[in-house]
C-alpha atoms as a PDB file:
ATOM      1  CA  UNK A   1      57.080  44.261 -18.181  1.00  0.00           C
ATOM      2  CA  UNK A   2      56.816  47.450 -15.849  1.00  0.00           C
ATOM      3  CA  UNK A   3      53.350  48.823 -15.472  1.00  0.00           C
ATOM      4  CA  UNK A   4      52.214  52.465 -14.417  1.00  0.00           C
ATOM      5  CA  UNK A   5      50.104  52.535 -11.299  1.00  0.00           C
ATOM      6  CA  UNK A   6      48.863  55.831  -9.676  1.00  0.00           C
ATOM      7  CA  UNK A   7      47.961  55.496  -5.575  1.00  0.00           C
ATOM      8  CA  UNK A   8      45.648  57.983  -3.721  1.00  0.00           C
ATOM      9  CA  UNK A   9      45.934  57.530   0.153  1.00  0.00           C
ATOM     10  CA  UNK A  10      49.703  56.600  -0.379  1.00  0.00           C
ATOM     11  CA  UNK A  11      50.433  58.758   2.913  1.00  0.00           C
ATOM     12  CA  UNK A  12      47.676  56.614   5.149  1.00  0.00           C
ATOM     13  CA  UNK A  13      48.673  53.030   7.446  1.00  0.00           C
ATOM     14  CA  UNK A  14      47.692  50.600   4.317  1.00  0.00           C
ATOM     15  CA  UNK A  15      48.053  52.925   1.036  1.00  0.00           C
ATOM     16  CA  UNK A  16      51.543  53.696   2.034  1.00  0.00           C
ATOM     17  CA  UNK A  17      52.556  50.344   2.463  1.00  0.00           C
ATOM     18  CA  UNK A  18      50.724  49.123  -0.861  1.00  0.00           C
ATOM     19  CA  UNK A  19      53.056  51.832  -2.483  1.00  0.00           C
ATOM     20  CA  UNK A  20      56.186  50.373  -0.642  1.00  0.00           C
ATOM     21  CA  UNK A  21      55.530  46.999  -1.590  1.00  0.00           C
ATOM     22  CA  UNK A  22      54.839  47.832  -5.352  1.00  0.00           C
ATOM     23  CA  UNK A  23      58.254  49.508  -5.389  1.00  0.00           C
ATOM     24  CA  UNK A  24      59.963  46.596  -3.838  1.00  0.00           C
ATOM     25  CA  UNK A  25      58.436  44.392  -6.267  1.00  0.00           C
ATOM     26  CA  UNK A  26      60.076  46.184  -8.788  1.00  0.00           C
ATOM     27  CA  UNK A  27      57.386  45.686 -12.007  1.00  0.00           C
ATOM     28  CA  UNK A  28      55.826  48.597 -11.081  1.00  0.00           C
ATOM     29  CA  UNK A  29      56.546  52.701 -11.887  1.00  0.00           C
ATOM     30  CA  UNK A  30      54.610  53.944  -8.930  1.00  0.00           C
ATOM     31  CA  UNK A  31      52.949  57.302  -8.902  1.00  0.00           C
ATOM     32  CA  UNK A  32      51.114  59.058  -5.597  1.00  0.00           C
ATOM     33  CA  UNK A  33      48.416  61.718  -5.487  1.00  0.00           C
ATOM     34  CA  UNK A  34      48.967  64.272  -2.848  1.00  0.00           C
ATOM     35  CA  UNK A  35      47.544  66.811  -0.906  1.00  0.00           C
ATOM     36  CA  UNK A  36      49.160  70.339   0.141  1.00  0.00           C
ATOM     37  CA  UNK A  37      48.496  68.882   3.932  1.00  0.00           C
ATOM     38  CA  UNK A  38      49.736  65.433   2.816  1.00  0.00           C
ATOM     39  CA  UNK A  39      53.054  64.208   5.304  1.00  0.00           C
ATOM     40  CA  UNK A  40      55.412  61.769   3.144  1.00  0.00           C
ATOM     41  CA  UNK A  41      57.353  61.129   6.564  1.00  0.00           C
ATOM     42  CA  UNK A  42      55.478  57.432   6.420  1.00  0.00           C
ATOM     43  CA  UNK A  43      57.201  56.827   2.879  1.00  0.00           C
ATOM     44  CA  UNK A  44      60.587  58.788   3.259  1.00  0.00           C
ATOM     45  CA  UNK A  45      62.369  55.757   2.867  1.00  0.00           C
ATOM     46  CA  UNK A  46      61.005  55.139  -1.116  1.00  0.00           C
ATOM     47  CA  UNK A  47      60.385  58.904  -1.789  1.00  0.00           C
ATOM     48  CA  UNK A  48      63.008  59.172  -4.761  1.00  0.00           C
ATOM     49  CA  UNK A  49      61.314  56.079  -6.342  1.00  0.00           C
ATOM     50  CA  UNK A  50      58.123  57.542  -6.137  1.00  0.00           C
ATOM     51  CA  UNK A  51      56.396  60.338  -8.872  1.00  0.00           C
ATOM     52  CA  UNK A  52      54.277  62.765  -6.885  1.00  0.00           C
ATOM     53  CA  UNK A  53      51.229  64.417  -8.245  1.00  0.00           C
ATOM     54  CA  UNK A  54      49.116  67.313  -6.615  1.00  0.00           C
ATOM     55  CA  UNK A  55      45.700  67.308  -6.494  1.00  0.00           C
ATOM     56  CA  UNK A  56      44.537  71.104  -5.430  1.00  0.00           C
ATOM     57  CA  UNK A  57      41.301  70.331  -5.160  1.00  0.00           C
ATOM     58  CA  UNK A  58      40.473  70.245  -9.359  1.00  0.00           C
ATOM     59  CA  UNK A  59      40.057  67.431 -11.632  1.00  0.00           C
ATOM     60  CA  UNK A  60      42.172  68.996 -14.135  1.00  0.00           C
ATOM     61  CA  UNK A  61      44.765  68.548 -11.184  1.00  0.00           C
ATOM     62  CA  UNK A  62      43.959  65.025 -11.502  1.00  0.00           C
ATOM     63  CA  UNK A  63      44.155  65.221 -15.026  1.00  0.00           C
ATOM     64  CA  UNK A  64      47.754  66.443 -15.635  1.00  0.00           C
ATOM     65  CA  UNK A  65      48.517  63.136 -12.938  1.00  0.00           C
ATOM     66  CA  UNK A  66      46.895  61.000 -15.830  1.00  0.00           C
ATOM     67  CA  UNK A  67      48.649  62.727 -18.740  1.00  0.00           C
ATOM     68  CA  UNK A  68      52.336  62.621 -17.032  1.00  0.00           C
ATOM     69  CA  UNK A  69      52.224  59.328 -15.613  1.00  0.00           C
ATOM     70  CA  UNK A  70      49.513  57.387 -18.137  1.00  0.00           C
ATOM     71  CA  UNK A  71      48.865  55.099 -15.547  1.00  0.00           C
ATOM     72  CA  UNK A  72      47.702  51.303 -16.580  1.00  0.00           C
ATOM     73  CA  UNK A  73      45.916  51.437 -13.115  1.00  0.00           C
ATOM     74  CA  UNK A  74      44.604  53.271  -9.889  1.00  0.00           C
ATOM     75  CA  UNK A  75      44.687  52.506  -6.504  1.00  0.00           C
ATOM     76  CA  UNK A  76      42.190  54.788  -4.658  1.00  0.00           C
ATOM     77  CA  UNK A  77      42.435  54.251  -0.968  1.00  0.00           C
ATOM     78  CA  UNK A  78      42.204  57.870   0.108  1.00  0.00           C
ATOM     79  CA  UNK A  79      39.130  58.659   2.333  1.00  0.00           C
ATOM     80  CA  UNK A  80      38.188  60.270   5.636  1.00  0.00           C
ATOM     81  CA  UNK A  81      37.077  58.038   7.966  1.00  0.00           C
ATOM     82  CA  UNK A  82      35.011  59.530  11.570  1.00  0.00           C
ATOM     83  CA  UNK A  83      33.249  57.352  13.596  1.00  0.00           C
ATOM     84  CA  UNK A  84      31.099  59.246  14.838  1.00  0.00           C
ATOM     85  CA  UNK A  85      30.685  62.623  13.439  1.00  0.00           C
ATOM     86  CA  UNK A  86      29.610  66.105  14.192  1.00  0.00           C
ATOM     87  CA  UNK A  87      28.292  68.706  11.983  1.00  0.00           C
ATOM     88  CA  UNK A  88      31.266  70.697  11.082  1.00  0.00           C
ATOM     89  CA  UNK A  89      32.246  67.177   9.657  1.00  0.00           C
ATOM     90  CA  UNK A  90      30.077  66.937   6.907  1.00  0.00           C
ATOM     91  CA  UNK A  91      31.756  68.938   4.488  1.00  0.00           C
ATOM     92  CA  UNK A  92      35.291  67.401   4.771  1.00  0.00           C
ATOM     93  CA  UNK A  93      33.946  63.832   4.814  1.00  0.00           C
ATOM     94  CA  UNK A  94      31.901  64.386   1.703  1.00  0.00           C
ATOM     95  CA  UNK A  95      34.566  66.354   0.292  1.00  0.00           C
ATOM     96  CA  UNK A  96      37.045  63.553   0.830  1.00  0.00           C
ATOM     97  CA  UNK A  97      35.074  60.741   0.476  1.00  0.00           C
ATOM     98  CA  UNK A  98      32.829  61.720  -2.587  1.00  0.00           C
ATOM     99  CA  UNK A  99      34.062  64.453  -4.202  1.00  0.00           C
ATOM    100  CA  UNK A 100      37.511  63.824  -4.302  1.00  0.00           C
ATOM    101  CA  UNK A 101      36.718  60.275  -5.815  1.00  0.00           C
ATOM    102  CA  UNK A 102      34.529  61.595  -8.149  1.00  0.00           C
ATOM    103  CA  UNK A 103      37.660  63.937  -9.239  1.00  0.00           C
ATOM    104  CA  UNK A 104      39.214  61.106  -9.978  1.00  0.00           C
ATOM    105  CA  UNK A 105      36.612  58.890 -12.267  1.00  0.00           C
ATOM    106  CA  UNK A 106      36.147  62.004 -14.205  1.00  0.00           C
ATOM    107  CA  UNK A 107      40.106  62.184 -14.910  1.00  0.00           C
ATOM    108  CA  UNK A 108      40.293  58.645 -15.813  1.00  0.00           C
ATOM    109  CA  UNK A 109      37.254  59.116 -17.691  1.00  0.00           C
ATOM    110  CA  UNK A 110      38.961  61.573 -20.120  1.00  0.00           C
ATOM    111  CA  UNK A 111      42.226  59.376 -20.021  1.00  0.00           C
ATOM    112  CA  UNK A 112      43.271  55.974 -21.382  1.00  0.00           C
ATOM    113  CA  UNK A 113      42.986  54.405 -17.907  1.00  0.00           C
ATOM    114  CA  UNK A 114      40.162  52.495 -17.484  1.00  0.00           C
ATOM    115  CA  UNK A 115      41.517  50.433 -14.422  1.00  0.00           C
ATOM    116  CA  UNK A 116      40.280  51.391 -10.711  1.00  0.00           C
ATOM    117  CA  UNK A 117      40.620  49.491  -7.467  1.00  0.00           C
ATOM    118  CA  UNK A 118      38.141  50.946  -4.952  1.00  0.00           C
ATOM    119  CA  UNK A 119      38.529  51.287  -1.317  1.00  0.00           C
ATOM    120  CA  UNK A 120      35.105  50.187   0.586  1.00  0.00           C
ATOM    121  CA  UNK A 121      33.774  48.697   3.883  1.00  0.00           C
ATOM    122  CA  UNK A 122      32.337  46.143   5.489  1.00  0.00           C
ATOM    123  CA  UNK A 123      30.642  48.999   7.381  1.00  0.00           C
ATOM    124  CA  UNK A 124      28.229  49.657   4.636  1.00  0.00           C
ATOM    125  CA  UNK A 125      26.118  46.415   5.875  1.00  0.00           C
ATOM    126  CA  UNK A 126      24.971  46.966   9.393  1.00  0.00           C
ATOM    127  CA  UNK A 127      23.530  44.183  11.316  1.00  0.00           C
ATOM    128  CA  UNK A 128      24.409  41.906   7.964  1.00  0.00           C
ATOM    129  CA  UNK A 129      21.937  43.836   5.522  1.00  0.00           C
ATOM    130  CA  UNK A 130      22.900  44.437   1.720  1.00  0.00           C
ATOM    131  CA  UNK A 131      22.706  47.732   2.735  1.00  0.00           C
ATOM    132  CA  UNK A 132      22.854  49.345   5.564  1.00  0.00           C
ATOM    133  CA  UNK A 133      25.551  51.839   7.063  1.00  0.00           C
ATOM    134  CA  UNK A 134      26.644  52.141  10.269  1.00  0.00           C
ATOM    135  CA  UNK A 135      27.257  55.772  10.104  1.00  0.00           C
ATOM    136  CA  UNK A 136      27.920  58.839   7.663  1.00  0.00           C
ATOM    137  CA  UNK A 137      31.735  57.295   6.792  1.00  0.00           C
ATOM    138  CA  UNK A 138      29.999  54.061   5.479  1.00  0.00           C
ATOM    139  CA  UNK A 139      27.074  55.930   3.827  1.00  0.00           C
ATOM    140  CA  UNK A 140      29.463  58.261   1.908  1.00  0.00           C
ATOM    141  CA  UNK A 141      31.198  54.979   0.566  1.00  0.00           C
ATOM    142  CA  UNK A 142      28.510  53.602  -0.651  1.00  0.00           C
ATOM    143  CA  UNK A 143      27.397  56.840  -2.334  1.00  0.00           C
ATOM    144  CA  UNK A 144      30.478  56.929  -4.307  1.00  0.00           C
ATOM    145  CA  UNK A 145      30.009  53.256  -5.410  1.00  0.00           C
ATOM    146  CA  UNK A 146      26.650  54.716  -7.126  1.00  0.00           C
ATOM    147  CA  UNK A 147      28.893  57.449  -8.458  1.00  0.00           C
ATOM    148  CA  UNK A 148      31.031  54.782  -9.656  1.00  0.00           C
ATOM    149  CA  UNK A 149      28.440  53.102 -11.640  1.00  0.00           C
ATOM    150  CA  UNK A 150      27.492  55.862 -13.919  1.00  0.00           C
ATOM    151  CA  UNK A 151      31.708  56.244 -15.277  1.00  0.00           C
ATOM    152  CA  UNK A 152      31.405  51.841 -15.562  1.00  0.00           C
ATOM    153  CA  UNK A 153      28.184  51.990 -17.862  1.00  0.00           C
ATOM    154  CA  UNK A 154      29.126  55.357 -19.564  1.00  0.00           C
ATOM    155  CA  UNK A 155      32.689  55.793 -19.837  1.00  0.00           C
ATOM    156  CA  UNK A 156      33.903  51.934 -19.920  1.00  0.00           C
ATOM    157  CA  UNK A 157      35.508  51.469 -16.112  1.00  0.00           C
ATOM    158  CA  UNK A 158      36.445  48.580 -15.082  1.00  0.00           C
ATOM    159  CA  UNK A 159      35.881  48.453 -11.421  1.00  0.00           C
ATOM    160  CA  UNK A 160      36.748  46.184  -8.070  1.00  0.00           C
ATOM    161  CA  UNK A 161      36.378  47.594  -4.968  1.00  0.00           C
ATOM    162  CA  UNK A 162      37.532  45.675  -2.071  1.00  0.00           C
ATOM    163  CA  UNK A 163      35.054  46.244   1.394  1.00  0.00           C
ATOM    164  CA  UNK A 164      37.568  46.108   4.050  1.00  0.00           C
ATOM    165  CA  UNK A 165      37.005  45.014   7.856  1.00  0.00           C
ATOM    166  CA  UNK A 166      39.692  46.101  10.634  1.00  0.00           C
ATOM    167  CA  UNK A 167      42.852  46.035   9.732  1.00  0.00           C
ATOM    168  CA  UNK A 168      45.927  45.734  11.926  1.00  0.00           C
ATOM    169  CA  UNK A 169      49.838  45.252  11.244  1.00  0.00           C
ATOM    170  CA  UNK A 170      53.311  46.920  12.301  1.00  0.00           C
ATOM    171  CA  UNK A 171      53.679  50.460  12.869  1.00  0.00           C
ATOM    172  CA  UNK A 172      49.928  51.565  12.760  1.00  0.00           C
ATOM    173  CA  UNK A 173      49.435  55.018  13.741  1.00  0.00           C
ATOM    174  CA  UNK A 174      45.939  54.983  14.065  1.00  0.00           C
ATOM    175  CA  UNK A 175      44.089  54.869  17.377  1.00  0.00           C
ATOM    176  CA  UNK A 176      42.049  52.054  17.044  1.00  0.00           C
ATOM    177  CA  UNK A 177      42.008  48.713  19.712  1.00  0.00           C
ATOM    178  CA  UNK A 178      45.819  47.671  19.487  1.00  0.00           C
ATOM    179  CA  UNK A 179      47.212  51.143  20.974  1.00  0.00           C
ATOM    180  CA  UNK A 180      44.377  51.456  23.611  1.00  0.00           C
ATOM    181  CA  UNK A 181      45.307  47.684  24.391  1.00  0.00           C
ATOM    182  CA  UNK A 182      49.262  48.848  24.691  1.00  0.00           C
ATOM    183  CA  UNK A 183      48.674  52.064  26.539  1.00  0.00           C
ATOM    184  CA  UNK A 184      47.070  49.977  29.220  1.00  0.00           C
ATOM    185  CA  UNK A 185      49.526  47.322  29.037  1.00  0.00           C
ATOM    186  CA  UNK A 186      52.239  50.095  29.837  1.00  0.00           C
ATOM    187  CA  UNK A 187      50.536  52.156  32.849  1.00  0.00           C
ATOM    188  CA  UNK A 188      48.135  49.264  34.016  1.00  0.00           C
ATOM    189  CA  UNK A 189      45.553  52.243  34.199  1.00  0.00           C
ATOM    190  CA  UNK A 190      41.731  50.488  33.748  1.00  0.00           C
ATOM    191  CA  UNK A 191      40.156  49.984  30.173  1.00  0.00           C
ATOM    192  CA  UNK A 192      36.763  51.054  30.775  1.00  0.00           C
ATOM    193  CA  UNK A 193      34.794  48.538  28.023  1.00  0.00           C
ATOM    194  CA  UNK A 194      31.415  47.818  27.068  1.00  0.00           C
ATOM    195  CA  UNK A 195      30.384  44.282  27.702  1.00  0.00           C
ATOM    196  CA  UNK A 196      32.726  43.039  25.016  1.00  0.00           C
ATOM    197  CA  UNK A 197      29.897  40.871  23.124  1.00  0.00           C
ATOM    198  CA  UNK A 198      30.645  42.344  19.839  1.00  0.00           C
ATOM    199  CA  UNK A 199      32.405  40.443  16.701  1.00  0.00           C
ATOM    200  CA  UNK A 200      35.299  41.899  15.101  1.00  0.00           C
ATOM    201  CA  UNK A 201      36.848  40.420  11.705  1.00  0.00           C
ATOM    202  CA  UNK A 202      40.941  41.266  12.068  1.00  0.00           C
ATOM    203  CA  UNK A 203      43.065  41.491   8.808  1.00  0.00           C
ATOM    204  CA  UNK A 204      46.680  41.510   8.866  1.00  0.00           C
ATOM    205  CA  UNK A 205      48.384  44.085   6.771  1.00  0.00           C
ATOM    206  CA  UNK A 206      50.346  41.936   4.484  1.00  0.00           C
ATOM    207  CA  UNK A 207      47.350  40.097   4.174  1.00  0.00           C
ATOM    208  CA  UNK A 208      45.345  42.956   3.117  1.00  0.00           C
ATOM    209  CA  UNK A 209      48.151  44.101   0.488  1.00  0.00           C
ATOM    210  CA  UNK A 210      47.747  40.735  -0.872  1.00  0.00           C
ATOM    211  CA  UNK A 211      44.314  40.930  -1.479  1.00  0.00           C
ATOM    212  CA  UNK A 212      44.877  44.825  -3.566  1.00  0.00           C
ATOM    213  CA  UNK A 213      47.827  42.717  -5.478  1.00  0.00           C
ATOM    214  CA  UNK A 214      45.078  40.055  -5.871  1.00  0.00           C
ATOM    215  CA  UNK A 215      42.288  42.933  -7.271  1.00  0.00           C
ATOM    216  CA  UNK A 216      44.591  44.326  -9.694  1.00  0.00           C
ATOM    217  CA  UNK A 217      44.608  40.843 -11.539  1.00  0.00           C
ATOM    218  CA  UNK A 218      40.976  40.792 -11.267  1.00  0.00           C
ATOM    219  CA  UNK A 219      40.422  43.941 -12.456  1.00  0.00           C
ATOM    220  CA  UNK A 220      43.007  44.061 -15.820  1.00  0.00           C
ATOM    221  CA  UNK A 221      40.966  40.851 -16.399  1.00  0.00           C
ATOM    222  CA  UNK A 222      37.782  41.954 -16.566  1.00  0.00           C
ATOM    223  CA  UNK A 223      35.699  43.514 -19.899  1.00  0.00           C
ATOM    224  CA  UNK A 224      34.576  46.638 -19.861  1.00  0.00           C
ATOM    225  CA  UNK A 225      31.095  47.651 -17.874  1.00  0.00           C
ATOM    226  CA  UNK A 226      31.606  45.673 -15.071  1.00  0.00           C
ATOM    227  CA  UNK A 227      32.059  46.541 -11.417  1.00  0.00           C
ATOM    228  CA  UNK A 228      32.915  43.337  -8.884  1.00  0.00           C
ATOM    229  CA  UNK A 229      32.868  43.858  -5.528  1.00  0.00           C
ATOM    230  CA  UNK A 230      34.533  41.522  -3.228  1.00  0.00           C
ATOM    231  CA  UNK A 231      35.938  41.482   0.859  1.00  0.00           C
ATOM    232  CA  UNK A 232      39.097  41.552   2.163  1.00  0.00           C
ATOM    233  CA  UNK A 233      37.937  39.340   5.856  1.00  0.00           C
ATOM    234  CA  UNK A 234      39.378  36.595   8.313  1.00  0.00           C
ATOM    235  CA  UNK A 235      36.488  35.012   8.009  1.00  0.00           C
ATOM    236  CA  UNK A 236      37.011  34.447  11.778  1.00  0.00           C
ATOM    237  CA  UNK A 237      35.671  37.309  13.760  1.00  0.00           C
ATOM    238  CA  UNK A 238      35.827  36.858  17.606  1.00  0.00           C
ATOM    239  CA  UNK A 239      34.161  39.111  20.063  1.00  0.00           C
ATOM    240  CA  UNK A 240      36.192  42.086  21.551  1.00  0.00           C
ATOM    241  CA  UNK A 241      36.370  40.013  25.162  1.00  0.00           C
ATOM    242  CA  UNK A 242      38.636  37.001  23.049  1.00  0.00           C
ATOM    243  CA  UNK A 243      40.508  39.647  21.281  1.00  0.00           C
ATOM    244  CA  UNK A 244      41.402  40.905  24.718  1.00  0.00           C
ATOM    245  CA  UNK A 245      42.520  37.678  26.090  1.00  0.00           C
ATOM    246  CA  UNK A 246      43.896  36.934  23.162  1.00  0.00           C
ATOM    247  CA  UNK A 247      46.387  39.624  23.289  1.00  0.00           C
ATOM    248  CA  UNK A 248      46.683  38.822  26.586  1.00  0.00           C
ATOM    249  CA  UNK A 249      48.151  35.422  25.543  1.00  0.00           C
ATOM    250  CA  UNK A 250      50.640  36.998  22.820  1.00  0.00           C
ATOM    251  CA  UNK A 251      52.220  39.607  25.256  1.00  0.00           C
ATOM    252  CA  UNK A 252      51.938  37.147  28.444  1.00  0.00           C
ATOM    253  CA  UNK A 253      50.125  40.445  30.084  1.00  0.00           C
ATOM    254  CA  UNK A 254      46.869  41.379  32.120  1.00  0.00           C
ATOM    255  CA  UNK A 255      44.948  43.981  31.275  1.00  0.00           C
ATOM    256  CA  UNK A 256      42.711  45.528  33.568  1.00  0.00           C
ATOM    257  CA  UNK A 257      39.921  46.082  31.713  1.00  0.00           C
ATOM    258  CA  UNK A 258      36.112  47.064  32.938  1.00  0.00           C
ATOM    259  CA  UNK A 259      33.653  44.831  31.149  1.00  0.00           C
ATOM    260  CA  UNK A 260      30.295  46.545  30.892  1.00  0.00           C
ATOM    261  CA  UNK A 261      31.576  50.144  32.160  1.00  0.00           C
ATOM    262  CA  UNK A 262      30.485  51.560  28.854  1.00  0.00           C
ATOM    263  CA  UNK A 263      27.609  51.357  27.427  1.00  0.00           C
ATOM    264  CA  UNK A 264      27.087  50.044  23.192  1.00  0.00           C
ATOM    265  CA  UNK A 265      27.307  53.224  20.696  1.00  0.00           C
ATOM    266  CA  UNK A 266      24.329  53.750  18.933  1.00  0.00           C
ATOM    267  CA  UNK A 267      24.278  51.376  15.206  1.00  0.00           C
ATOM    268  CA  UNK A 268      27.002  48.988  17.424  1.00  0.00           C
ATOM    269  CA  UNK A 269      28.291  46.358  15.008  1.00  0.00           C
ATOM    270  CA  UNK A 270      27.746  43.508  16.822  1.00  0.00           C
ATOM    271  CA  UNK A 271      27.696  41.230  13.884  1.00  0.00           C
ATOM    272  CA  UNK A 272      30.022  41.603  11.471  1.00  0.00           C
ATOM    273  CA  UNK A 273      28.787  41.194   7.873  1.00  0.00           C
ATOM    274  CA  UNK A 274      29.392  37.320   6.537  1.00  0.00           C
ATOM    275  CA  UNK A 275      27.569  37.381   3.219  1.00  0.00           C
ATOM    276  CA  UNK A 276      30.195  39.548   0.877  1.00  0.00           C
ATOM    277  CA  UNK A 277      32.134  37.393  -1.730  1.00  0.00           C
ATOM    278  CA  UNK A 278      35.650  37.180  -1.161  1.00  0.00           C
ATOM    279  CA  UNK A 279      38.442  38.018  -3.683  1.00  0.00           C
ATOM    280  CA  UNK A 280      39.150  35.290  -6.539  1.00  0.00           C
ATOM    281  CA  UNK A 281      42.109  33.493  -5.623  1.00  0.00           C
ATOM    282  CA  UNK A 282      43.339  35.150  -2.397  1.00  0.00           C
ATOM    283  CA  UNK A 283      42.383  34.142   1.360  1.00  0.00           C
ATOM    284  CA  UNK A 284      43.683  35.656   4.656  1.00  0.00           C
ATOM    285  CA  UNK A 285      46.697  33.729   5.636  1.00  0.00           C
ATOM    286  CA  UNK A 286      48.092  35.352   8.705  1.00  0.00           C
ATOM    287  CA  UNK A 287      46.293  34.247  11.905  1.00  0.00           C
ATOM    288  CA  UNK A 288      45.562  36.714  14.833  1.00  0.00           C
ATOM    289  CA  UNK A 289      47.912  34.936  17.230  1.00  0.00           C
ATOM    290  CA  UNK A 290      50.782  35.543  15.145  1.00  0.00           C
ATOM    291  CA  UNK A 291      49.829  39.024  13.422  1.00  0.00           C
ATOM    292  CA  UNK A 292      49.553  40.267  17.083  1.00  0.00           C
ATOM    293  CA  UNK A 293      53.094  38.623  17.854  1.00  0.00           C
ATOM    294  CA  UNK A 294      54.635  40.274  14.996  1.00  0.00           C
ATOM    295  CA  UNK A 295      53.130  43.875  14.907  1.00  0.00           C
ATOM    296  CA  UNK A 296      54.555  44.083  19.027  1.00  0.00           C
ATOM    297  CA  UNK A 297      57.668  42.782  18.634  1.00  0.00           C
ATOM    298  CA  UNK A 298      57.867  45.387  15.972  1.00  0.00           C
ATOM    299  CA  UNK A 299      56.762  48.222  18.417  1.00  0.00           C
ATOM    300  CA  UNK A 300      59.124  46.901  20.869  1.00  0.00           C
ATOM    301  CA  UNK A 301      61.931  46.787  18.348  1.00  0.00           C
ATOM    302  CA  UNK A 302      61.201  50.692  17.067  1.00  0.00           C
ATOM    303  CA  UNK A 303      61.355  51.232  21.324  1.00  0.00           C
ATOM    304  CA  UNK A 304      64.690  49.553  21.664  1.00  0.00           C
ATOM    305  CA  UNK A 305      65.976  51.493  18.923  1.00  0.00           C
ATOM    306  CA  UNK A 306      65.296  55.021  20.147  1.00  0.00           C
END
């Protein structure tokens, strides 16, 4: 039996291959929520076999979405995520992170969906605390997990949201440790680094789709009032100076990287968070070694192709 599904953040590295997969899996009639700035280049290749929905920035937007598609469940994965930000940053992170979600609870709210698979982080737990976020990203997540709360006691959602640590897989545009790693691979200019002591928790991208395959069961088995939360982790973190070596290993390279030129950030997660429960019935089964071996010879097969 096909179900309905609705995915925000179908444009971004993981939310656009969660919509490609559902397609190929062919039980599901996959809807995405868009932007006016949104770029479909990243799903081109399923666009016909998509429905797209605006969203201008109005929950009756949203609204008409739930009404034309009557989805059975929602993916929200859309956010804005800044590291570190700066004042003229607050408004688009809040916009995107809270407001747009909260947008969205209210149009499922007033529809027959009750079904919502959350996008969090493993960010919101600094230095392993219940709660603690590293910076105005995390804190914004966790705000809209409160929000979340009042539409699961008052309006009957049924929630999961799955805290994510890194992610990594084939084709990721993002700027994050793989494409510094690469870039220095291919000029041999020096990395500078800080002393590489801190733990990082790596999930491969198939893995990670698994895990929002693994959520919707959860969630279209759970009664009404409830909102689980459960990570999407490794469970083996390593320290940025074996993630280095390790790549190192795959690509049978040297990088020439300058331990200790940099100095920590300020809130540096130098432990990653290990007291989350993971999802029911799902476990990371890619290992580093290989999800690294297969996400390069990707890149070098896209090269070889141009």
């Amino acid at each position: 039996m096909t179900q309905s599904v609705l995915i925000s953040g179908a444009t971004g590295f993981i939310g656009s291959h969660l919509a490609r997969r559902l397609v190929q899996e062919k039980t599901w009639d996959v809807g995405i929520i868009t932007r006016p700035s949104s770029d479909l280049s990243c799903i081109k290749d399923i666009r016909n076999q998509v429905s797209v929905h605006p969203y201008d920035g109005t929950v009756s937007s949203l609204q008409c979405a739930m009404e034309s598609r009557a989805p059975d469940l929602v993916f929200h994965l859309a956010s804005r995520f800044i590291s570190r930000h700066k004042p003229q940053d607050i408004q688009e992170i809040f916009e995107s992170n809270i407001l747009f979600g909260s947008h969205l609870a209210e149009a499922m709210a007033c529809s027959e969906c009750k079904q919502l698979v959350n996008t969090g982080t493993s960010w919101e737990h600094y230095q392993n605390q219940s709660y603690s976020p590293v910076n105005l990203y995390a804190a914004t997540k966790q705000a809209f997990e409160a929000v979340l709360q009042y539409y699961v006691e008052a309006q009957q959602l049924r929630v999961v949201t799955l805290k994510l640590f890194d992610t990594y897989g084939p084709g990721d545009p993002r700027q994050k440790l793989f494409s510094v790693f690469h870039r220095a691979e291919e000029t041999q200019q020096p990395i500078a680094m800080t002393a590489g002591e801190q733990l990082i928790d790596l999930v491969y991208l198939d893995d990670v789709l698994d895990a929002f395959c693994a959520a919707a069961e959860c969630v279209a088995e759970m009664p009404f009032q409830k909102h689980l939360r459960y990570t999407v982790s490794s469970e083996m973190p390593l320290s940025l100076r074996d993630l280095a070596s390790t790549y190192e290993q795959v690509l049978g390279c040297k990088l020439n990287i300058d331990w200790g030129k940099r100095t920590y950030s300020p809130r540096e997660v130098l432990q990653t968070w290990n007291t989350g429960v993971p999802v029911p019935g799902w476990a990371a089964k890619v290992g580093l070694f290989e999800g690294i071996d297969r996400t390069c010879r990707m890149r070098q097969a896209l090269a070889a192709a141009k």
